[in-house]
Every structure is written in C-alpha cells, then in structure tokens.
PDB file of N, CA and C in Angstrom:
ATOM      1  N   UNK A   1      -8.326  22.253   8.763  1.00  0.00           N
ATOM      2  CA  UNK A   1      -8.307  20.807   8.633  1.00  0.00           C
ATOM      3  C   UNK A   1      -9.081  20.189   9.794  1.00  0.00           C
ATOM      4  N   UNK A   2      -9.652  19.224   9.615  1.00  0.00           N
ATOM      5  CA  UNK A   2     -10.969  18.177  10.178  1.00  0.00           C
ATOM      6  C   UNK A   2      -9.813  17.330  11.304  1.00  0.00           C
ATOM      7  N   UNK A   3     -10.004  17.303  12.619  1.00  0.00           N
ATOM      8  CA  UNK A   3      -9.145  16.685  13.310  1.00  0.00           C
ATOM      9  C   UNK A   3     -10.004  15.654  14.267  1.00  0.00           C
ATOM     10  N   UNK A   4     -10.808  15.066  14.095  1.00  0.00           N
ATOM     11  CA  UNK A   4     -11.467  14.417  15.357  1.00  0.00           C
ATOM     12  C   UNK A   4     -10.627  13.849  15.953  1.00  0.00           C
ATOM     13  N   UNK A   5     -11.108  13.624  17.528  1.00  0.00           N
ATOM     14  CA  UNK A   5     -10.488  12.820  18.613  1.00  0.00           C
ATOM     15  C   UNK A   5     -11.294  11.743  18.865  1.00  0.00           C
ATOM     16  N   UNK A   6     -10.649  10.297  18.794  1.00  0.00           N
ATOM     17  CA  UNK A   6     -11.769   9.760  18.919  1.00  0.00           C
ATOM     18  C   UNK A   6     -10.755   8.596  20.065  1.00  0.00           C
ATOM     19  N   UNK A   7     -11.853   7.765  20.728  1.00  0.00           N
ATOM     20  CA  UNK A   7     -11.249   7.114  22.333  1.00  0.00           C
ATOM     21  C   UNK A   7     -11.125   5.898  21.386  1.00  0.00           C
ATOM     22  N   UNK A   8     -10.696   5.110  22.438  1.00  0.00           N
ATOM     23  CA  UNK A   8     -10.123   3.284  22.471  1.00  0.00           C
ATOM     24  C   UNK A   8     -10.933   2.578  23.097  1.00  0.00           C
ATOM     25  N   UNK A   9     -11.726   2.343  23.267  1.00  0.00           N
ATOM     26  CA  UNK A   9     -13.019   2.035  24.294  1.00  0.00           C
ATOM     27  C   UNK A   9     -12.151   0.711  24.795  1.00  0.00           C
ATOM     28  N   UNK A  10     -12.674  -0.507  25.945  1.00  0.00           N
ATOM     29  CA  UNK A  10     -11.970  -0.779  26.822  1.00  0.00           C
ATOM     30  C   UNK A  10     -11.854  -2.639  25.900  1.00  0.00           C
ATOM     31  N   UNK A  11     -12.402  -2.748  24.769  1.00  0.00           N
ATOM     32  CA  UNK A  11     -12.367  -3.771  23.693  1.00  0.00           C
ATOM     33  C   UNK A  11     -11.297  -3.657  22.898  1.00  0.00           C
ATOM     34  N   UNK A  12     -10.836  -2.305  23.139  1.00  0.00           N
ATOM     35  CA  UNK A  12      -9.714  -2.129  21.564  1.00  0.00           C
ATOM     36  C   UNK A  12     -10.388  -1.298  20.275  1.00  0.00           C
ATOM     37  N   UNK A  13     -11.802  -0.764  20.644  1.00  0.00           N
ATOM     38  CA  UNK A  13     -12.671  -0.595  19.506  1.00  0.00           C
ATOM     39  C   UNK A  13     -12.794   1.128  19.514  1.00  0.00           C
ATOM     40  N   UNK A  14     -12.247   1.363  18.449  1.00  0.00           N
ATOM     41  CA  UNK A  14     -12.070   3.059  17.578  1.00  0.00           C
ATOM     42  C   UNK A  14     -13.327   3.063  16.808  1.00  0.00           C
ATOM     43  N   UNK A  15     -13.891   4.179  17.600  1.00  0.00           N
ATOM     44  CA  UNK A  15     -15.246   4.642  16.031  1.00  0.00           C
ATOM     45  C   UNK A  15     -14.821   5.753  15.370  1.00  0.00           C
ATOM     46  N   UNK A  16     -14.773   5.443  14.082  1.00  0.00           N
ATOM     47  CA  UNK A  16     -14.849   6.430  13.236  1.00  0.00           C
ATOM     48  C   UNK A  16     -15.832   7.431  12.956  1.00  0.00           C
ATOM     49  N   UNK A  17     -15.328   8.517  12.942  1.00  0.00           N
ATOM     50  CA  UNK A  17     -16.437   9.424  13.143  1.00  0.00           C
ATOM     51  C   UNK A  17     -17.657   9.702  11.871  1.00  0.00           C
ATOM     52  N   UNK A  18     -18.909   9.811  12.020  1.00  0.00           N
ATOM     53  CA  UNK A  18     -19.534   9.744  10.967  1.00  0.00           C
ATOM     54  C   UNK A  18     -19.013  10.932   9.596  1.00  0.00           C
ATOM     55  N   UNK A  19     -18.359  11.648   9.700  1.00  0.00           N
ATOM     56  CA  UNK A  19     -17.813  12.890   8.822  1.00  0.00           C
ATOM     57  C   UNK A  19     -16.734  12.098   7.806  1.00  0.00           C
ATOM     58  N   UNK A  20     -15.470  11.468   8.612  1.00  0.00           N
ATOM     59  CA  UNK A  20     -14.920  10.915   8.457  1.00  0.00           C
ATOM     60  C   UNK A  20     -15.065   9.418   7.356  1.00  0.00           C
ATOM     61  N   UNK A  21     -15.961   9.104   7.919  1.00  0.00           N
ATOM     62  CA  UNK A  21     -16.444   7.534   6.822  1.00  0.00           C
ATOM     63  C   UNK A  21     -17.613   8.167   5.713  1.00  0.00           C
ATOM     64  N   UNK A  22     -18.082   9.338   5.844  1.00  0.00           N
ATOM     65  CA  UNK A  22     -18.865   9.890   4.350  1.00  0.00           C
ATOM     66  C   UNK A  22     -17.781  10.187   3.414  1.00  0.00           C
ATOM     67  N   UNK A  23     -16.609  10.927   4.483  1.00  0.00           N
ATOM     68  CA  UNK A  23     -15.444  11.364   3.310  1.00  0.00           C
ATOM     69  C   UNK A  23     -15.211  10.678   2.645  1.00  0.00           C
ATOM     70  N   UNK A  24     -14.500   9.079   3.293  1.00  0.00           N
ATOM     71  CA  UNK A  24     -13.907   8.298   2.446  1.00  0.00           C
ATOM     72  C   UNK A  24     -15.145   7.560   1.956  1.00  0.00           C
ATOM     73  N   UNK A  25     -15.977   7.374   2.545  1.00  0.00           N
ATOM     74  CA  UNK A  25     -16.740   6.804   0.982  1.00  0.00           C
ATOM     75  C   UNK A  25     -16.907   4.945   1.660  1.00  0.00           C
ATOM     76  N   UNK A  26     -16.671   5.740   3.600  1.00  0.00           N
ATOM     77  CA  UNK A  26     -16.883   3.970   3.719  1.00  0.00           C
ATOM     78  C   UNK A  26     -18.011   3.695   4.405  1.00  0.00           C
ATOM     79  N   UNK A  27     -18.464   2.045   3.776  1.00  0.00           N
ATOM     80  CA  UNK A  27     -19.954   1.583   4.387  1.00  0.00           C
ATOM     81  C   UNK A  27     -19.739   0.530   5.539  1.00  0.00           C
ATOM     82  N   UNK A  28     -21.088   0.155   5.866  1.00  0.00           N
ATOM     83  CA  UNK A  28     -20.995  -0.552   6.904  1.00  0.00           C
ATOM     84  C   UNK A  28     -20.347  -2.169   6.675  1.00  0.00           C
ATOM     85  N   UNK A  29     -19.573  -2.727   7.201  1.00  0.00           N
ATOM     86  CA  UNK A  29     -18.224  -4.234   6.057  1.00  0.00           C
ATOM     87  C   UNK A  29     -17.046  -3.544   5.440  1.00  0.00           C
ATOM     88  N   UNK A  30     -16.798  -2.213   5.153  1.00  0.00           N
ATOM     89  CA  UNK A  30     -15.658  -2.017   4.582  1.00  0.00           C
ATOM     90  C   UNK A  30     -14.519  -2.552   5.309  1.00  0.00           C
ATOM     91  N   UNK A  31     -13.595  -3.431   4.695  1.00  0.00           N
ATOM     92  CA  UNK A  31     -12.500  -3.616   5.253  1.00  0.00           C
ATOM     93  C   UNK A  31     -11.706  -3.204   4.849  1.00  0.00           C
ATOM     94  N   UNK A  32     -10.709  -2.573   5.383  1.00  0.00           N
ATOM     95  CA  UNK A  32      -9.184  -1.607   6.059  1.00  0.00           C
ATOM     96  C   UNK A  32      -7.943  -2.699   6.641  1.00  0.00           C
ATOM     97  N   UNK A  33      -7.154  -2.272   6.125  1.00  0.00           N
ATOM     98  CA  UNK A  33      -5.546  -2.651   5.907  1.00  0.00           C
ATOM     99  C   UNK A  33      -5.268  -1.759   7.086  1.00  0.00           C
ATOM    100  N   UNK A  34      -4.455  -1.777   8.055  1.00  0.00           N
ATOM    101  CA  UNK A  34      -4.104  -1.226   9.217  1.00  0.00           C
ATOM    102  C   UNK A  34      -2.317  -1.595   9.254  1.00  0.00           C
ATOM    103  N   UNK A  35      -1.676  -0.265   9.423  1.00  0.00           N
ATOM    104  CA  UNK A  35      -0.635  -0.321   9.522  1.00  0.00           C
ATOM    105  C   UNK A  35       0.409   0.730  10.217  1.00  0.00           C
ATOM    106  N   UNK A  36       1.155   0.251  10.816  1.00  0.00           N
ATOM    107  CA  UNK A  36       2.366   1.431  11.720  1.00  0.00           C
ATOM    108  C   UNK A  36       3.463   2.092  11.550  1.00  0.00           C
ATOM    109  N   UNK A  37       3.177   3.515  10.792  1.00  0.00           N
ATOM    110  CA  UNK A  37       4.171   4.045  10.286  1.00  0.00           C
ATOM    111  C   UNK A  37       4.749   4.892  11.306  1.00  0.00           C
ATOM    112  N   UNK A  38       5.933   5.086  11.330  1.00  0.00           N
ATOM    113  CA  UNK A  38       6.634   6.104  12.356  1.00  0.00           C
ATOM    114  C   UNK A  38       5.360   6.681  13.755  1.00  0.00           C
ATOM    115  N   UNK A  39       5.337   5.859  13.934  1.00  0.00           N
ATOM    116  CA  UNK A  39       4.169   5.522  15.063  1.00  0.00           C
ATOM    117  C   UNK A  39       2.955   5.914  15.338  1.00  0.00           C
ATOM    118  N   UNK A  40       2.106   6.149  13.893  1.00  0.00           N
ATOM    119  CA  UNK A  40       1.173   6.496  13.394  1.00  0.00           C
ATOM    120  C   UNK A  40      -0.154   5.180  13.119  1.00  0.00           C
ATOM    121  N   UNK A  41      -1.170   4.947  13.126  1.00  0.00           N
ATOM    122  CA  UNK A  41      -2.036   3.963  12.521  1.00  0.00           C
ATOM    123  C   UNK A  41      -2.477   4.244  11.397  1.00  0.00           C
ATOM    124  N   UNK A  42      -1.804   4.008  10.554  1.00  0.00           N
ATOM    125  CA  UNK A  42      -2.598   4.175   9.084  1.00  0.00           C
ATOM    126  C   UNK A  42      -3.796   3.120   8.900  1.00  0.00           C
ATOM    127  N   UNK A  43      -4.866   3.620   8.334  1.00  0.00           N
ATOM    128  CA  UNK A  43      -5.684   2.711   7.421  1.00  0.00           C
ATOM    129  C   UNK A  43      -6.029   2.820   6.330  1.00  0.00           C
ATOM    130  N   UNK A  44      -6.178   1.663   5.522  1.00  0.00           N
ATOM    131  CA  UNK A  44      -6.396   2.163   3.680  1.00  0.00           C
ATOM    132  C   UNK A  44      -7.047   0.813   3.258  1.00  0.00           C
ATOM    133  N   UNK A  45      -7.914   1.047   2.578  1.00  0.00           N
ATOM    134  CA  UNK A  45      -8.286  -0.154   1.648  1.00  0.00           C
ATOM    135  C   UNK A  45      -7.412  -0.855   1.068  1.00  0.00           C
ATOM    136  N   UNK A  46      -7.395  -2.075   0.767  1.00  0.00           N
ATOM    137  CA  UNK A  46      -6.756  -2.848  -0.307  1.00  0.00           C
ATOM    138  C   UNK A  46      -6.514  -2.108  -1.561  1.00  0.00           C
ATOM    139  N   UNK A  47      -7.557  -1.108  -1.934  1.00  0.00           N
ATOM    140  CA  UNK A  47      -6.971  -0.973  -2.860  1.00  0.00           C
ATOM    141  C   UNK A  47      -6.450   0.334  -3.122  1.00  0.00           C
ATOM    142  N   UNK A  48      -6.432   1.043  -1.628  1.00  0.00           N
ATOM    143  CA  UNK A  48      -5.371   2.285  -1.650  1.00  0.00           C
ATOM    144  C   UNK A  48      -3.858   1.943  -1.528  1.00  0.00           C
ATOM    145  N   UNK A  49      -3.971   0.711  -0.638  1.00  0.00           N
ATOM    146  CA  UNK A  49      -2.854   0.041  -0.451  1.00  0.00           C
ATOM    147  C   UNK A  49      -2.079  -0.550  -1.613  1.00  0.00           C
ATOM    148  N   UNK A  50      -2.524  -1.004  -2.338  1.00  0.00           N
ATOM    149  CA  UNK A  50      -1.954  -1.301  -3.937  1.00  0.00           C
ATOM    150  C   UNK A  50      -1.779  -0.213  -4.651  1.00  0.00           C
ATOM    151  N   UNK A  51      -2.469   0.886  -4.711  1.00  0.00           N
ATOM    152  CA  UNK A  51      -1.996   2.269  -5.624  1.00  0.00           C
ATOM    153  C   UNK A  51      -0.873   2.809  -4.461  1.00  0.00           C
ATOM    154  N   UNK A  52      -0.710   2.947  -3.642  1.00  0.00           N
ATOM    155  CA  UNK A  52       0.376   3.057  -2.970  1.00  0.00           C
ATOM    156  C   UNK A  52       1.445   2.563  -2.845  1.00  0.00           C
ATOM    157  N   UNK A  53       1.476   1.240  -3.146  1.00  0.00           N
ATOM    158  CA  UNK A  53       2.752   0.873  -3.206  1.00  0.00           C
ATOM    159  C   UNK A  53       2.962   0.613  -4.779  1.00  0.00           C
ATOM    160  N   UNK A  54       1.753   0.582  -5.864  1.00  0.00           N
ATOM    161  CA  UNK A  54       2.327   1.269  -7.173  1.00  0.00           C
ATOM    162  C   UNK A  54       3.041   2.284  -7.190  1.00  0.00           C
ATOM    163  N   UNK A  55       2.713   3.650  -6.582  1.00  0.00           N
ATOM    164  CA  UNK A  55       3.191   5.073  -6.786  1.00  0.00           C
ATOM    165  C   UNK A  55       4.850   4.672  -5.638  1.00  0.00           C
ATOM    166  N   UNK A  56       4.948   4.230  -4.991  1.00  0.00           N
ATOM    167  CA  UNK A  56       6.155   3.938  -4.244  1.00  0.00           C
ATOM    168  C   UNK A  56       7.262   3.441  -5.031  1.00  0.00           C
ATOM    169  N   UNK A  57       6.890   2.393  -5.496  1.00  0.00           N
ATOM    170  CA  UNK A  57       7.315   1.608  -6.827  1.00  0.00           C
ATOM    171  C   UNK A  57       8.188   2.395  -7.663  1.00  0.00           C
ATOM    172  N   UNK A  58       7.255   3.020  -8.448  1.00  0.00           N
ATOM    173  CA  UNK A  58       7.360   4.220  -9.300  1.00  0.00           C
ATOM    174  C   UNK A  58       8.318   5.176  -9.392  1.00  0.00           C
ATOM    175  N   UNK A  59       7.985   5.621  -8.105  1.00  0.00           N
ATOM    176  CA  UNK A  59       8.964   6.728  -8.036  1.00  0.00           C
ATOM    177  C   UNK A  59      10.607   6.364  -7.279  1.00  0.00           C
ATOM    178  N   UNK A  60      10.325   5.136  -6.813  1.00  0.00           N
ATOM    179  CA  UNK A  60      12.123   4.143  -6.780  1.00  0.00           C
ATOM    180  C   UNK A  60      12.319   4.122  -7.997  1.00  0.00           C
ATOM    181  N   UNK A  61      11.919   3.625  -8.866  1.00  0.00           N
ATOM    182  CA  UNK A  61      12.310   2.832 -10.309  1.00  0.00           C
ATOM    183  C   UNK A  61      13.567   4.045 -10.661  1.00  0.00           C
ATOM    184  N   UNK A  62      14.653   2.981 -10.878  1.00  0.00           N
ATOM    185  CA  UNK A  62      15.740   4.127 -11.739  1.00  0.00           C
ATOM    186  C   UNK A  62      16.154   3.327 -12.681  1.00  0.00           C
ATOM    187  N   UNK A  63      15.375   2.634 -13.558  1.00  0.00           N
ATOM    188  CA  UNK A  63      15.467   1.733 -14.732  1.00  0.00           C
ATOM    189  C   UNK A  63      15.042   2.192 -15.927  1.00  0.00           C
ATOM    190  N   UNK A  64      15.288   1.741 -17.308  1.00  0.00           N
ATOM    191  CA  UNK A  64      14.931   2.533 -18.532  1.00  0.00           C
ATOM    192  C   UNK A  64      13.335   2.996 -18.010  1.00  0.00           C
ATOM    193  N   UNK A  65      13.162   4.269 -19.005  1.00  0.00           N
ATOM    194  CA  UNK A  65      12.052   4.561 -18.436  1.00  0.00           C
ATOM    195  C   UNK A  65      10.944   3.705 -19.743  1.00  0.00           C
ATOM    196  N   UNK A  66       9.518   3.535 -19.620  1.00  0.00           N
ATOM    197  CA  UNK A  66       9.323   2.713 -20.720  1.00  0.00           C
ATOM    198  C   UNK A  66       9.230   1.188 -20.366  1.00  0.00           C
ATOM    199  N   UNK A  67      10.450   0.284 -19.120  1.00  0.00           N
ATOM    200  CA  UNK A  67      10.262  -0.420 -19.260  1.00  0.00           C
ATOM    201  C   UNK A  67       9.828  -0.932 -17.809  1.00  0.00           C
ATOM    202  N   UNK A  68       8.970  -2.248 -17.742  1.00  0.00           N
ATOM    203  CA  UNK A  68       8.388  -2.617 -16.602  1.00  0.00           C
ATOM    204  C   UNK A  68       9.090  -3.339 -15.854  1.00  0.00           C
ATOM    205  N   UNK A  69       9.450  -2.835 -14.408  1.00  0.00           N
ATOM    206  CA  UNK A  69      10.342  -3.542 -13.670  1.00  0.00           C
ATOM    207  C   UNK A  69      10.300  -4.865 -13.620  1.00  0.00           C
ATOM    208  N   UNK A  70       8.932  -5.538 -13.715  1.00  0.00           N
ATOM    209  CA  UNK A  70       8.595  -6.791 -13.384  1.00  0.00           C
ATOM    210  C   UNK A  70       9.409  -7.619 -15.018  1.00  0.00           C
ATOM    211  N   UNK A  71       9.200  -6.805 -16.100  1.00  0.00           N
ATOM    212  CA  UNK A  71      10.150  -7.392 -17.211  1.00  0.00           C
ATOM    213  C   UNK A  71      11.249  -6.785 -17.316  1.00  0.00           C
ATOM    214  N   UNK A  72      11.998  -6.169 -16.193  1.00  0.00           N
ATOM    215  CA  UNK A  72      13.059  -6.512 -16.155  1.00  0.00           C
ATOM    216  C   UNK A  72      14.023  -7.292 -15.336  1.00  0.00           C
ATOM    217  N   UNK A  73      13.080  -7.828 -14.710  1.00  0.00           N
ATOM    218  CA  UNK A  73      13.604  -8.541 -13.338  1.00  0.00           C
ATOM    219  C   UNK A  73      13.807 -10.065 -14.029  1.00  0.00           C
ATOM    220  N   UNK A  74      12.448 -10.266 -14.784  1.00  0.00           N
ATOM    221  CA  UNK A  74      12.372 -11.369 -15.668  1.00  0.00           C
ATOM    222  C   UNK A  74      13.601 -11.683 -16.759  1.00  0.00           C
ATOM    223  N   UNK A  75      14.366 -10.451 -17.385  1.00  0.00           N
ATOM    224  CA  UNK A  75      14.531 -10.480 -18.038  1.00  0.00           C
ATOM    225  C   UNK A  75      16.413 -10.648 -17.509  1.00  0.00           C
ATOM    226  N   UNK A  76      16.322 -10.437 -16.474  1.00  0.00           N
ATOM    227  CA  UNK A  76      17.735 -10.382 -15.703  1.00  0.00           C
ATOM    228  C   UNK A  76      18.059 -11.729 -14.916  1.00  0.00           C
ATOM    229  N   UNK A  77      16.459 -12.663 -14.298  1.00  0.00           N
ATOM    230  CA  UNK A  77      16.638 -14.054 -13.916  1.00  0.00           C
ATOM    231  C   UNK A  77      17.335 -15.011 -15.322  1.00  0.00           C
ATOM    232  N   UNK A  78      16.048 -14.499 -16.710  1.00  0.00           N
ATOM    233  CA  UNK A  78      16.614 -15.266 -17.440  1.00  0.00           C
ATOM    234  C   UNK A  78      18.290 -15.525 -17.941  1.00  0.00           C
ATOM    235  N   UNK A  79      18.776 -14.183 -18.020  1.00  0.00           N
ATOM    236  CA  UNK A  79      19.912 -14.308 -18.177  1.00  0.00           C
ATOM    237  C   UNK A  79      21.217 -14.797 -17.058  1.00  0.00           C
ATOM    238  N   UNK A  80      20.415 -14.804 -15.889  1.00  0.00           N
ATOM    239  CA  UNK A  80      21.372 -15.485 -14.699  1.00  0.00           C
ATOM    240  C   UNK A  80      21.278 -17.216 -15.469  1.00  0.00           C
ATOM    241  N   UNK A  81      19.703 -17.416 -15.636  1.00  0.00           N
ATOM    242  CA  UNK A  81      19.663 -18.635 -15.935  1.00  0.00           C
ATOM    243  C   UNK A  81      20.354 -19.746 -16.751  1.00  0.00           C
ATOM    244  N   UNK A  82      20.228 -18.939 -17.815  1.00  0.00           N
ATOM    245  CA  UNK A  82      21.315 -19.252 -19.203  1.00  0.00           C
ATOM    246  C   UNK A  82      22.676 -19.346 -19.276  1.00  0.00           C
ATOM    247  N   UNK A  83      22.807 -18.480 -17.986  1.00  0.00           N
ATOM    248  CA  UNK A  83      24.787 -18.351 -17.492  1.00  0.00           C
ATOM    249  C   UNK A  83      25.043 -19.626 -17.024  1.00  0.00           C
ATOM    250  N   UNK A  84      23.691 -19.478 -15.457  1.00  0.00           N
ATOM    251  CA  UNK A  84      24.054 -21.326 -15.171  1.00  0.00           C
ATOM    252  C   UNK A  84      24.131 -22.165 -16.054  1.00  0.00           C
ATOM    253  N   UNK A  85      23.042 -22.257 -17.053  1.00  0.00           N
ATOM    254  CA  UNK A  85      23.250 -23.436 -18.030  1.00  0.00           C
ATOM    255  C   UNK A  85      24.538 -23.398 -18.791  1.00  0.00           C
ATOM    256  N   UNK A  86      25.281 -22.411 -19.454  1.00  0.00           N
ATOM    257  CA  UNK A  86      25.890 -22.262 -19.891  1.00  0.00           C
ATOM    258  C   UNK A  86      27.950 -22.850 -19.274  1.00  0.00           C
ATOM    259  N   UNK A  87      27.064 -22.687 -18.151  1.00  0.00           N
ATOM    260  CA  UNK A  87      28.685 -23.063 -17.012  1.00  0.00           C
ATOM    261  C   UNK A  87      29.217 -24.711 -17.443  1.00  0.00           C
TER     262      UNK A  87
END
C-alpha cells in the first residue's frame, strides 16, 4: 500500500502528492469536503460524500425493506398530523 508523507508548510498548506491526485482522478479546482474522524482528516468530494452517507443510510435502515425512509418519515408526520387534527 501507497503511503506518502506529506508536510504542513507554515500557511496550513498540504500538497497532495502527484500519484495520489492521478488516482483519484483530481484536477487542478477540484473541491474536497474535509472532515475529522477519530482524529483522522478525511477528504472526499461532494459527491463521495453523498454516496457515503447514502451507503450509511442504508445500512442503518431497519424499516420494511422496499420502502424509502424519506416516505416513511412522510408517511409517519402525516399521521402525527391527522392525530393533531383529529384531537
């Protein structure tokens, strides 16, 4: 496994190593989501960051399988809703 070491220069500024940004496939403007996991710096695109917290999602869900959390969340306000009205 590929381990570079790379410094903090005295700005705050990390270069990525050229091996490293062919891998992922990044150009010169790519912007990166930066974040601190168990005291780690993650970085990910926006849109690794969204398939990630899809697959996170996912694999919480302990709801019918089939159905979309987001319609069932909907589907559980409405019925709070109707209770209120109903009171």
């Amino acid at each position: 496994m590929y381990r570079p070491e790379v410094v903090v220069n005295r700005d705050g500024r990390v270069l990525i190593p050229a091996q490293v940004r062919r891998e992922l496939g990044l150009t010169p403007g790519a912007a990166l989501v930066l974040s601190v996991e168990d005291g780690r710096v993650v970085m990910e695109s926006r849109a690794q960051l969204a398939a990630r917290i899809r697959r996170e999602v996912a694999e919480a869900w302990h709801g019918e399988s089939g159905v979309s959390p987001v319609d069932e969340l909907f589907a559980e306000r409405r019925a709070e809703a109707a209770a209120e009205e109903g009171q």
